[in-house]
N, C-alpha and C. Protein backbone atom coordinates (compact mmCIF):
# COMPACT_ATOMS: atom_id res chain seq x y z
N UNK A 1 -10.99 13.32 -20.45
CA UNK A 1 -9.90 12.49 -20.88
C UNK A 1 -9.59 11.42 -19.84
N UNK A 2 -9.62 11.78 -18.51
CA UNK A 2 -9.57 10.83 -17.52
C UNK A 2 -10.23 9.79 -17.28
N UNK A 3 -11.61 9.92 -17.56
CA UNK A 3 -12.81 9.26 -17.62
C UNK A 3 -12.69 8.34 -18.89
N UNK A 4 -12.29 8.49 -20.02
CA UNK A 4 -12.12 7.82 -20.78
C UNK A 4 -10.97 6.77 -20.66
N UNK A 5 -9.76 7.39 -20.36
CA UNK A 5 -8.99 6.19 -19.91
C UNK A 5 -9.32 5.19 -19.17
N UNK A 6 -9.93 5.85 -18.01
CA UNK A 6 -10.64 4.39 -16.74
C UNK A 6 -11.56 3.24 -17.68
N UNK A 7 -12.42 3.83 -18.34
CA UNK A 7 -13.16 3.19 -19.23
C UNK A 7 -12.37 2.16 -19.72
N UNK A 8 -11.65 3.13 -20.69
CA UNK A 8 -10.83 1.94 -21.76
C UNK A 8 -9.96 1.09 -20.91
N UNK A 9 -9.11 0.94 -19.66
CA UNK A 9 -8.29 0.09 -19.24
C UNK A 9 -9.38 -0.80 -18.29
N UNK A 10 -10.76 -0.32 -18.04
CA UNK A 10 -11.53 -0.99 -17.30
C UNK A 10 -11.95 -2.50 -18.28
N UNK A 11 -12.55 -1.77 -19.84
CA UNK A 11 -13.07 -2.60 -19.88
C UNK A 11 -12.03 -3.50 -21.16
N UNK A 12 -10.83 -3.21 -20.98
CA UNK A 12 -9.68 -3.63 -20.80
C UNK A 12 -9.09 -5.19 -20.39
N UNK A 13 -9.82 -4.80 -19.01
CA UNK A 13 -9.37 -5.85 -18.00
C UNK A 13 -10.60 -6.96 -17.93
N UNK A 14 -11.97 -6.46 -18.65
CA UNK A 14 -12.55 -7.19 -18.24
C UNK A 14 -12.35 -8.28 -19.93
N UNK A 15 -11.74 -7.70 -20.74
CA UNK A 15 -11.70 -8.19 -21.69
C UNK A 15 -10.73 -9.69 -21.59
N UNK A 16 -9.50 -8.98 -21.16
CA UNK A 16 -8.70 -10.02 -20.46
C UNK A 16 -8.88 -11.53 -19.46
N UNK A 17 -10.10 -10.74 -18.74
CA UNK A 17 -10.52 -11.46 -17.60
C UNK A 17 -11.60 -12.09 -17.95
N UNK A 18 -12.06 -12.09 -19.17
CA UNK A 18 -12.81 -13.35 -20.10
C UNK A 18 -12.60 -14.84 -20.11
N UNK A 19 -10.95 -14.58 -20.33
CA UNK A 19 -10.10 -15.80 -21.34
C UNK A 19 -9.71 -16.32 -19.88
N UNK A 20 -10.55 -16.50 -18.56
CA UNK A 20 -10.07 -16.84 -17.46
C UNK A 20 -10.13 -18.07 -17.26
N UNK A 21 -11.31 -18.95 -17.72
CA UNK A 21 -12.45 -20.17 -18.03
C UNK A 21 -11.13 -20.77 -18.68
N UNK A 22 -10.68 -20.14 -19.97
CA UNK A 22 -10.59 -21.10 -21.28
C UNK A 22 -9.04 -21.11 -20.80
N UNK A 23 -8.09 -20.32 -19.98
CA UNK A 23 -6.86 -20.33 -19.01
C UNK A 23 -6.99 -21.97 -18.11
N UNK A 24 -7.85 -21.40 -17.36
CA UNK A 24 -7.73 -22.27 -16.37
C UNK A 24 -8.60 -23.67 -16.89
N UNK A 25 -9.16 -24.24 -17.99
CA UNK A 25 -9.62 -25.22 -18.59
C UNK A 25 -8.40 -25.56 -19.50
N UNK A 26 -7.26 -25.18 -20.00
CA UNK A 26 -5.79 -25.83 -20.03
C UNK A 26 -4.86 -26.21 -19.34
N UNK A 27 -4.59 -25.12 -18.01
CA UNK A 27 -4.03 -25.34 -16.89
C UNK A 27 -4.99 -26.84 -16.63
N UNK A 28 -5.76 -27.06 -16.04
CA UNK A 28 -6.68 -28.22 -15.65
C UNK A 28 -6.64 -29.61 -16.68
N UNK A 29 -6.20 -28.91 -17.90
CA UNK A 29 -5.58 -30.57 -18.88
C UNK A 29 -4.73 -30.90 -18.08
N UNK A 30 -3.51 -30.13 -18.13
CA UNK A 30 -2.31 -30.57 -18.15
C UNK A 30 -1.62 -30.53 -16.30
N UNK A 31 -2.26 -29.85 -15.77
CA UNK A 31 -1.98 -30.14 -14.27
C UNK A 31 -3.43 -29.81 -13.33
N UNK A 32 -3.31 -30.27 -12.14
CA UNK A 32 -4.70 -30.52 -11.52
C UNK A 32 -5.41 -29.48 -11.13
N UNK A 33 -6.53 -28.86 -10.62
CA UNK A 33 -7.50 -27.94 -10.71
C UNK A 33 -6.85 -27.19 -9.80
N UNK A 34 -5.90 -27.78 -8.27
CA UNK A 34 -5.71 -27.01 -7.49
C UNK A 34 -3.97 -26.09 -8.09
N UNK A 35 -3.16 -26.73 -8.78
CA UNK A 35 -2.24 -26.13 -9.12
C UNK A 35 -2.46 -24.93 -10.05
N UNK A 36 -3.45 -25.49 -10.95
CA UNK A 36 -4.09 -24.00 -11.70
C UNK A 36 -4.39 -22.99 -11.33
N UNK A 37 -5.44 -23.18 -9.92
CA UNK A 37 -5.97 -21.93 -9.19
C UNK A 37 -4.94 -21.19 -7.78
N UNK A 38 -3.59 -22.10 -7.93
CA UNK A 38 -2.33 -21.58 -6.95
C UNK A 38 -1.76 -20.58 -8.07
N UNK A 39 -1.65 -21.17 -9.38
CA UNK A 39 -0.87 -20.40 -10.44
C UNK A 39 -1.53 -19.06 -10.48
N UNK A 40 -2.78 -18.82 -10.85
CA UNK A 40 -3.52 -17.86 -11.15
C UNK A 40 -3.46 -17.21 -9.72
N UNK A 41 -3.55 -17.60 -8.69
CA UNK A 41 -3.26 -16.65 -7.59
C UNK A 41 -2.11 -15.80 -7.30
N UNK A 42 -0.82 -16.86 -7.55
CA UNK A 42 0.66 -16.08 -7.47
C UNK A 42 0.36 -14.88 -8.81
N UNK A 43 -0.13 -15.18 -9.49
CA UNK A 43 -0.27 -14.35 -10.95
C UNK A 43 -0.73 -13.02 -10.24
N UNK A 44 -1.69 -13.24 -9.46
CA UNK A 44 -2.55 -11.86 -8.86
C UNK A 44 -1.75 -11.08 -7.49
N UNK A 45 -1.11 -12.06 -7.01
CA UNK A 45 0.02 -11.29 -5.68
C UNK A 45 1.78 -10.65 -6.63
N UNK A 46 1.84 -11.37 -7.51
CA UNK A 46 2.82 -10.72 -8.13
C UNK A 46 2.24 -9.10 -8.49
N UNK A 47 0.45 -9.39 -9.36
CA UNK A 47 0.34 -7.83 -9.84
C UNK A 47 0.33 -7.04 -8.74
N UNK A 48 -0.55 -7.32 -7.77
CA UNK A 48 -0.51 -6.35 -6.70
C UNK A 48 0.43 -5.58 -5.97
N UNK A 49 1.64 -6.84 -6.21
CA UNK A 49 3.48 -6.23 -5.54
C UNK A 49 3.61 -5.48 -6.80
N UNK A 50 3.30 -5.22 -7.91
CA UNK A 50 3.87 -4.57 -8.95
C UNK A 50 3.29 -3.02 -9.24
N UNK A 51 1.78 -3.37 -8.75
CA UNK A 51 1.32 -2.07 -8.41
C UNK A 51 1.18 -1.38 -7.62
N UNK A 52 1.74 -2.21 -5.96
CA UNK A 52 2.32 -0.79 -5.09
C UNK A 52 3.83 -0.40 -5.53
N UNK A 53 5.04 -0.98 -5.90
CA UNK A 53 5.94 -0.53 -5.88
C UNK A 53 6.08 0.19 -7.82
N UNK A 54 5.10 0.38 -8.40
CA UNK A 54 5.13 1.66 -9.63
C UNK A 54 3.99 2.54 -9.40
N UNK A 55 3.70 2.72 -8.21
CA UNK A 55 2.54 3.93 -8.14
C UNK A 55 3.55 4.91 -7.64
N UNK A 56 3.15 5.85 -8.27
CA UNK A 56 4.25 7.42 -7.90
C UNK A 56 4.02 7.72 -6.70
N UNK A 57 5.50 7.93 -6.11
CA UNK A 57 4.98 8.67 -4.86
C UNK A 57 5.20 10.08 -4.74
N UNK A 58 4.14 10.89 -3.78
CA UNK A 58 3.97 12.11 -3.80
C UNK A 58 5.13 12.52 -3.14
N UNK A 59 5.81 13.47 -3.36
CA UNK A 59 7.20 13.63 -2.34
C UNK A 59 6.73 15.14 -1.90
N UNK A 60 6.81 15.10 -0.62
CA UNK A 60 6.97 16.78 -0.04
C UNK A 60 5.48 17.20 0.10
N UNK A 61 4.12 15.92 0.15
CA UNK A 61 3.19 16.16 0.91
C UNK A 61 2.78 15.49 1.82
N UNK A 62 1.53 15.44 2.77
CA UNK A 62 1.30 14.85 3.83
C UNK A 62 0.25 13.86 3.22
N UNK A 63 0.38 12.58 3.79
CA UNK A 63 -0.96 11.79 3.60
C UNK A 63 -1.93 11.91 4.27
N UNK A 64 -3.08 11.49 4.03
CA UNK A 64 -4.54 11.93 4.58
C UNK A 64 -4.49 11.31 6.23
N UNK A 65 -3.75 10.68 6.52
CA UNK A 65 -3.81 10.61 8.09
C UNK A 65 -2.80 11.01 9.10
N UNK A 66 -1.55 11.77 8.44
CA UNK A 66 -0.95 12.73 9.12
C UNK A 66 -1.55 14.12 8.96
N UNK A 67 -2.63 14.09 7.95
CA UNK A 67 -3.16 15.54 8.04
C UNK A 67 -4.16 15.90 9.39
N UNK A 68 -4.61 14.71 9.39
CA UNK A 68 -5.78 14.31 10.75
C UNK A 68 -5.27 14.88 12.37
N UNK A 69 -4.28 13.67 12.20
CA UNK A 69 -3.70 13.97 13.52
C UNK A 69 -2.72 14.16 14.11
């Protein structure tokens, strides 16, 4: 079941990450090549802030480098 989810949200994303060309070939009508590829970047630092602060955190175990040392 796990394996199948990764799958499906994998190829998911790559589905998404198709329409990247035909994104940024409108962005590029209507404003210049470099504002497009600033847009699409803030786009990717927003997800990344969004996916450390909704990943669960483990409460009441140790992480792999207080286990170390």
């Amino acid at each position: 079941m796990r394996a199948t989810a990764q799958n499906v949200l994998f190829n998911l994303g790559r589905g998404v990450g198709g329409f990247g060309p035909l994104v940024i070939g409108l962005f590029v009508s209507h404003w210049s090549f470099t504002a497009a590829i600033t847009l699409l970047a803030l786009l990717y630092l927003l997800d990344i802030f969004a996916t450390l602060y909704l990943l669960p955190k483990n409460q009441g175990s140790e992480d792999a480098l207080g286990a170390i040392g």
